[in-house]
Protein backbone atom coordinates (compact mmCIF):
# COMPACT_ATOMS: atom_id res chain seq x y z
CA UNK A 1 3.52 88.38 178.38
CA UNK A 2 5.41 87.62 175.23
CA UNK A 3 5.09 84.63 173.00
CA UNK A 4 8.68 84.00 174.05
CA UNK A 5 7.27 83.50 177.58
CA UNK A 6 4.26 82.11 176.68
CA UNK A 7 5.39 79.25 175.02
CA UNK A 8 4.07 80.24 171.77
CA UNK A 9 6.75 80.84 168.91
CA UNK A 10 6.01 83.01 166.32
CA UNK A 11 7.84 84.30 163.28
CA UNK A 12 9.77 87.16 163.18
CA UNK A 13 8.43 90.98 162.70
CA UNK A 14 8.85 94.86 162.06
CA UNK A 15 6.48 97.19 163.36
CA UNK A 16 7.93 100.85 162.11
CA UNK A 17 5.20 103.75 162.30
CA UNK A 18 4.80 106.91 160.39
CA UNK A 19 7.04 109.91 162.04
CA UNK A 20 5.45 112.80 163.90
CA UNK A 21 7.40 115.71 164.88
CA UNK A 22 10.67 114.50 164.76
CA UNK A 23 9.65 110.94 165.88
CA UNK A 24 9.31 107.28 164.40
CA UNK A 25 8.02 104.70 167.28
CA UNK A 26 9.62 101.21 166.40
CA UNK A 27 8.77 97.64 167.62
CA UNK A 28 10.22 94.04 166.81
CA UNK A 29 10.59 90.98 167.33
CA UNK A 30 13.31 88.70 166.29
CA UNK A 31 13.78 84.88 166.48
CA UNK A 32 15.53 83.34 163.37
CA UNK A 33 16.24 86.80 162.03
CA UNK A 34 18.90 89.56 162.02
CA UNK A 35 20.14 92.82 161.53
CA UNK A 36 22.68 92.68 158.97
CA UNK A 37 25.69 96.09 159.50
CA UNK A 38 23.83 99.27 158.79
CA UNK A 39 23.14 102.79 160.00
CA UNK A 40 21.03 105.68 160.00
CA UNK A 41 20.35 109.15 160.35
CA UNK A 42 18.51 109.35 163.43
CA UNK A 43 18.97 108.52 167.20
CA UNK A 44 18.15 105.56 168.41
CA UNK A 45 17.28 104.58 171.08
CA UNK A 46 15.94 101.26 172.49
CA UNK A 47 14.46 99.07 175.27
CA UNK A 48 14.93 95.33 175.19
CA UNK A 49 11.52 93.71 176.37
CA UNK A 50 12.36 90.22 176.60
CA UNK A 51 15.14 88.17 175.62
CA UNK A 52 18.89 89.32 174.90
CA UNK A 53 19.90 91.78 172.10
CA UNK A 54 22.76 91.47 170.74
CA UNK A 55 24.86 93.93 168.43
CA UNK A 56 28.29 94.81 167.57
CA UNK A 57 29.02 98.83 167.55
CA UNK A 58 32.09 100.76 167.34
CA UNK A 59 34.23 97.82 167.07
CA UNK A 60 32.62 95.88 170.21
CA UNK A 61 29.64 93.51 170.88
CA UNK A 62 27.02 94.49 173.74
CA UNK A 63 24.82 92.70 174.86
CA UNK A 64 20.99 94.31 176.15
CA UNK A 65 18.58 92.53 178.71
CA UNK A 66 15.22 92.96 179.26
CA UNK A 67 14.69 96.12 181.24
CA UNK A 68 17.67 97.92 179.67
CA UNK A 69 18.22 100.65 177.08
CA UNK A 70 20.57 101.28 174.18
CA UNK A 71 21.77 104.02 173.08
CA UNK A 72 23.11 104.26 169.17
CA UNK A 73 24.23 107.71 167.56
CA UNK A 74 23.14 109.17 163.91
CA UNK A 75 25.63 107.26 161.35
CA UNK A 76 27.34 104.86 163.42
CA UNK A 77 27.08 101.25 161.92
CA UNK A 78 25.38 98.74 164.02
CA UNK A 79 23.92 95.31 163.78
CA UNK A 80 21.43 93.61 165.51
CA UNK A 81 20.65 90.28 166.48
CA UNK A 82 19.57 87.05 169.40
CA UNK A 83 21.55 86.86 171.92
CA UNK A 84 19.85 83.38 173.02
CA UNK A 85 17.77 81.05 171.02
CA UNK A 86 14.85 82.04 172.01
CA UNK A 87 15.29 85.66 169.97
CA UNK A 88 14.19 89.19 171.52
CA UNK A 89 12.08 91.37 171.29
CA UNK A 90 12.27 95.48 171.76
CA UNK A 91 10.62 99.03 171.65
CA UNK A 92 12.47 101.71 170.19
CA UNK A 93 11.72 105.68 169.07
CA UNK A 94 14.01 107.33 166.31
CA UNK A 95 14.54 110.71 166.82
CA UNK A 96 16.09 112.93 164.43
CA UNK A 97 19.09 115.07 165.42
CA UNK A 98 17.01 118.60 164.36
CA UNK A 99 14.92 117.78 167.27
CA UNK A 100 17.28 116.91 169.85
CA UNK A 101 19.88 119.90 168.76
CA UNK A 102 16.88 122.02 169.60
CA UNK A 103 15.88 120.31 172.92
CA UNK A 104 19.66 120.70 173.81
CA UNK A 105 19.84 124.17 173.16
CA UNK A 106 16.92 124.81 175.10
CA UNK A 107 18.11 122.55 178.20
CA UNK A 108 21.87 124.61 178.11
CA UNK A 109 19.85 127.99 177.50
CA UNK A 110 22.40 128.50 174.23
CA UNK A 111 23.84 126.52 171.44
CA UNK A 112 24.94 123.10 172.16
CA UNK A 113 26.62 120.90 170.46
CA UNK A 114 24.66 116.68 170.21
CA UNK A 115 25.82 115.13 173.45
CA UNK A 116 27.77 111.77 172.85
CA UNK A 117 27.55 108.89 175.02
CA UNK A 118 30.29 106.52 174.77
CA UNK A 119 28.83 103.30 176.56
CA UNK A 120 25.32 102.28 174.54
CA UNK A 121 23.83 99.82 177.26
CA UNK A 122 22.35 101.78 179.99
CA UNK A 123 20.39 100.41 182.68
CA UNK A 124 18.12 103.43 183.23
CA UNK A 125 15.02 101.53 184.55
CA UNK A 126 13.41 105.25 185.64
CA UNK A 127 13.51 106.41 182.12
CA UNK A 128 12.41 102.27 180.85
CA UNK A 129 9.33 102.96 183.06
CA UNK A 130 8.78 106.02 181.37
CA UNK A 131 9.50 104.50 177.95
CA UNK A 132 7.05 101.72 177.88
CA UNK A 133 4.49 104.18 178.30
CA UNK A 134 5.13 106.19 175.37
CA UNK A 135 3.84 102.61 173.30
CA UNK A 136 0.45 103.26 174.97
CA UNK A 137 -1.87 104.46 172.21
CA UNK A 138 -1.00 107.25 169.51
CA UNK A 139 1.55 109.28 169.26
CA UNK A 140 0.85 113.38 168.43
CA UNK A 141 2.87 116.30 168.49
CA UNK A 142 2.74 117.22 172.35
CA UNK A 143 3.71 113.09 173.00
CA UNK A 144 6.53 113.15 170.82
CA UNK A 145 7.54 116.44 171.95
CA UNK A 146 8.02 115.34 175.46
CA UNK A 147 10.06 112.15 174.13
CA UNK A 148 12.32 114.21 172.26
CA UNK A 149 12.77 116.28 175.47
CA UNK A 150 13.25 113.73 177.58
CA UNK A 151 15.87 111.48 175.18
CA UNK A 152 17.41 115.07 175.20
CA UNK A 153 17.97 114.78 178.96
CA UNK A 154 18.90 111.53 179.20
CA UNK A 155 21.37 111.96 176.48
CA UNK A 156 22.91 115.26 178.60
CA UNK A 157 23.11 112.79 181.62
CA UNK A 158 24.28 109.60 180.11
CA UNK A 159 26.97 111.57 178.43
CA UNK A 160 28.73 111.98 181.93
CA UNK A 161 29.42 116.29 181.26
CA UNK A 162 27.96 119.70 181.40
CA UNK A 163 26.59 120.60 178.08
CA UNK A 164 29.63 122.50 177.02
CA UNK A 165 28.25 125.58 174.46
CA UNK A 166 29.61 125.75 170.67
CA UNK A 167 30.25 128.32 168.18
CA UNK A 168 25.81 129.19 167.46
CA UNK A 169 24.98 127.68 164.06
CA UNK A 170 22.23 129.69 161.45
CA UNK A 171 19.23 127.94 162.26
CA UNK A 172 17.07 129.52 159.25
CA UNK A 173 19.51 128.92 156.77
CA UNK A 174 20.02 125.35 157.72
CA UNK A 175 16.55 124.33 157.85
CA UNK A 176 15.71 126.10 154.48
CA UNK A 177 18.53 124.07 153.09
CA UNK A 178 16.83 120.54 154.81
CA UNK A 179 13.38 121.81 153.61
CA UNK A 180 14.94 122.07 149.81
CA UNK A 181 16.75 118.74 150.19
CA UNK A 182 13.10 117.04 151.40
CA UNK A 183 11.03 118.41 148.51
CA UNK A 184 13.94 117.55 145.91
CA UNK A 185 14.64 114.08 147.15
CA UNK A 186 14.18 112.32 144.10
CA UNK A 187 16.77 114.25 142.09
CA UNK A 188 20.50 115.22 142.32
CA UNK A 189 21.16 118.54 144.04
CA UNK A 190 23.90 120.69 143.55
CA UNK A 191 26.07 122.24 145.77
CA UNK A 192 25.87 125.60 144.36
CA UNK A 193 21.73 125.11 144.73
CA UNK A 194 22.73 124.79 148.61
CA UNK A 195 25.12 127.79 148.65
CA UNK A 196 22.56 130.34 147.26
CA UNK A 197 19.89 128.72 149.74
CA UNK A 198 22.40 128.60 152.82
CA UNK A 199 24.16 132.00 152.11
CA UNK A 200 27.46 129.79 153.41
CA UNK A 201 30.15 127.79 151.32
CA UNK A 202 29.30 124.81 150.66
CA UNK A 203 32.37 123.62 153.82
CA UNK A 204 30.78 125.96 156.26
CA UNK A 205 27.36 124.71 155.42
CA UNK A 206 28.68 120.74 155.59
CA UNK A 207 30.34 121.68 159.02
CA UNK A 208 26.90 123.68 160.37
CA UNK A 209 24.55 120.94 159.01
CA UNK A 210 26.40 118.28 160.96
CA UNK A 211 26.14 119.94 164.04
CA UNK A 212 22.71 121.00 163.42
CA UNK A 213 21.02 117.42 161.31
CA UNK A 214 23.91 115.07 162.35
CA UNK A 215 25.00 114.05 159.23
CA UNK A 216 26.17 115.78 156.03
CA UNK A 217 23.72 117.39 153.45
CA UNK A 218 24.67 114.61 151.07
CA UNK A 219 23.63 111.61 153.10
CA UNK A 220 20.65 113.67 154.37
CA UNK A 221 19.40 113.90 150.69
CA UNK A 222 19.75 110.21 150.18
CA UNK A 223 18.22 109.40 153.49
CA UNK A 224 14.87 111.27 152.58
CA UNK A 225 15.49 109.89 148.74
CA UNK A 226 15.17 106.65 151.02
CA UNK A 227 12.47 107.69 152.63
CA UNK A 228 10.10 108.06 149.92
CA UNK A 229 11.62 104.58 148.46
CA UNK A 230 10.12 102.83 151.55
CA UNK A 231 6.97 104.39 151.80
CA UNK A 232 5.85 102.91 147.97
CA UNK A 233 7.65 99.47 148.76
CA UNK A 234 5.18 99.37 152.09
CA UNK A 235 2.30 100.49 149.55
CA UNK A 236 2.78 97.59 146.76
CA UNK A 237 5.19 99.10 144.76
CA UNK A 238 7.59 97.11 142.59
CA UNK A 239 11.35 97.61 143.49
CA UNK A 240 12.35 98.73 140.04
CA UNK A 241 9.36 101.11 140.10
CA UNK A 242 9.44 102.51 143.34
CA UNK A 243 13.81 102.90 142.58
CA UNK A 244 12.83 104.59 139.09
CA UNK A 245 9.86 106.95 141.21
CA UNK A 246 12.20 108.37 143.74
CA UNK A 247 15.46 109.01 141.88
CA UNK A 248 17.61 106.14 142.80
CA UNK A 249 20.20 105.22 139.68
CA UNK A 250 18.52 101.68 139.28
CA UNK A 251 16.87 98.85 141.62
CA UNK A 252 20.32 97.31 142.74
CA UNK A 253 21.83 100.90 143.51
CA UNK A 254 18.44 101.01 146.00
CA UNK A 255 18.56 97.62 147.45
CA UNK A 256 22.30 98.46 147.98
CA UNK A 257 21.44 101.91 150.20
CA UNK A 258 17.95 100.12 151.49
CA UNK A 259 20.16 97.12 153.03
CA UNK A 260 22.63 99.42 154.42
CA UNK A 261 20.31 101.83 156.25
CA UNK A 262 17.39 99.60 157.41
CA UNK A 263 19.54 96.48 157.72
CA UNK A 264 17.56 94.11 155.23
CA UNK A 265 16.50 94.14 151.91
CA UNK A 266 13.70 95.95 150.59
CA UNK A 267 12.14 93.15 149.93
CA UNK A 268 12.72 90.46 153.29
CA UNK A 269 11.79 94.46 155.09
CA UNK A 270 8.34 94.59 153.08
CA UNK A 271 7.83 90.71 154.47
CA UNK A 272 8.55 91.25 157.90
CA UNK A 273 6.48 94.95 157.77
CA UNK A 274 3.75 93.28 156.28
């Protein structure tokens, strides 16, 4: 039973977790508290627990009960807030594209291109019964395997076609390129780095990566630049320290890119994560 249910009010919350394979289990709950318009570069995809959800995306506002799922796609802008006074609350696994690309290709038995699903409330309750148990104890490679398999499906399904198969794209090259963007992260890459790494121009490589990361090399870069930015303002870091650390311009040019990925400040995130 919630604390919604039970009578018992609480203050709001963030409950992010470290990734494994491909996978970052989420939980939250929101009373006085929202969302402000942001995106990221992963697959979202989430199961209200109590409460409404509430969030405008691609130029509408939905509206998520308990029981049902949504369904938001890498770089799309999205908010997030109550629906009712009483606030929400919700599970929710990030998956990055990599992962599903691969699952894909393996469900179509070739290359695939992401599935998209126009409509992001679902009411799956099968796959919501399935979901609530992947919040029952740790997560490991094998676990997080199977989610990323199974979003894959449900992705394939929800998206109302046949996967259709795509021109292939050079798997090797493209994840040398992501590994090279990861480990430089806190520094400005060229384009030319990413040409002699890829083997491709630096167009063809933009237009493989998409299909491939789902998102461009450029906001990839900045994304794991973001990464790293998080991880020291979650372990005590000061802002202007942990912006100066992992290659950000200055603290406001962080708080600007923190704000619009995560949807809150670094600092109001590092409250509600605490």
């Amino acid at each position: 039973m919630s604390d919604a249910e039970s009578g018992q009010a609480t203050a709001s919350w963030v409950r992010p977790e470290r990734k494994v394979s491909g996978v970052t289990r989420f939980r939250a709950e929101l009373r006085d508290e929202h969302f402000c318009s942001h995106s990221h570069d992963s697959y979202a995809i989430s199961l209200t627990e109590w409460g409404i959800q509430e969030f405008e995306y691609r130029g509408s506002v939905h509206r998520s009960f308990p029981g049902q799922i949504s369904i938001l796609h890498p770089g799309e802008s999205h908010d997030g807030r109550p629906g009712s006074v009483e606030g929400f609350g919700y599970c929710s696994v990030h998956l990055d594209p990599v992962a599903i690309h691969d699952a894909v290709r393996a469900l179509a038995g070739a290359a695939a291109p992401l599935p998209l699903v126009r409509e992001p409330v679902r009411s799956e309750y099968g796959f919501a019964h399935q979901m609530r148990r992947w919040f029952v104890g740790d997560i490991d490679s094998l676990s997080a395997e199977f989610i990323v398999l199974s979003v894959a499906q449900l992705l394939i399904t929800s998206s109302g076609s046949s996967v259709a198969r795509t021109k292939p794209v050079n798997v090797d090259a493209l994840d040398a390129v992501a590994e090279y963007l990861r480990a430089n992260a806190a520094r400005n890459v060229q384009s030319a780095e990413l040409e002699t790494i890829s083997g491709m121009s630096r167009f063809e490589l933009a237009v493989q990566f998409r299909k491939r990361y789902g998102t461009s090399p450029h906001r990839y870069l900045l994304m794991r630049r973001l990464d790293l930015a998080s991880s020291c303002i979650l372990s005590g870091a000061p802002l202007a320290e942990a912006a100066s650390e992992t290659g950000f311009a200055d603290q406001s040019h962080m708080t600007r890119v923190f704000k619009a990925t995560y949807g809150f400040t670094p600092g109001r995130w590092s409250q509600l994560a605490a």
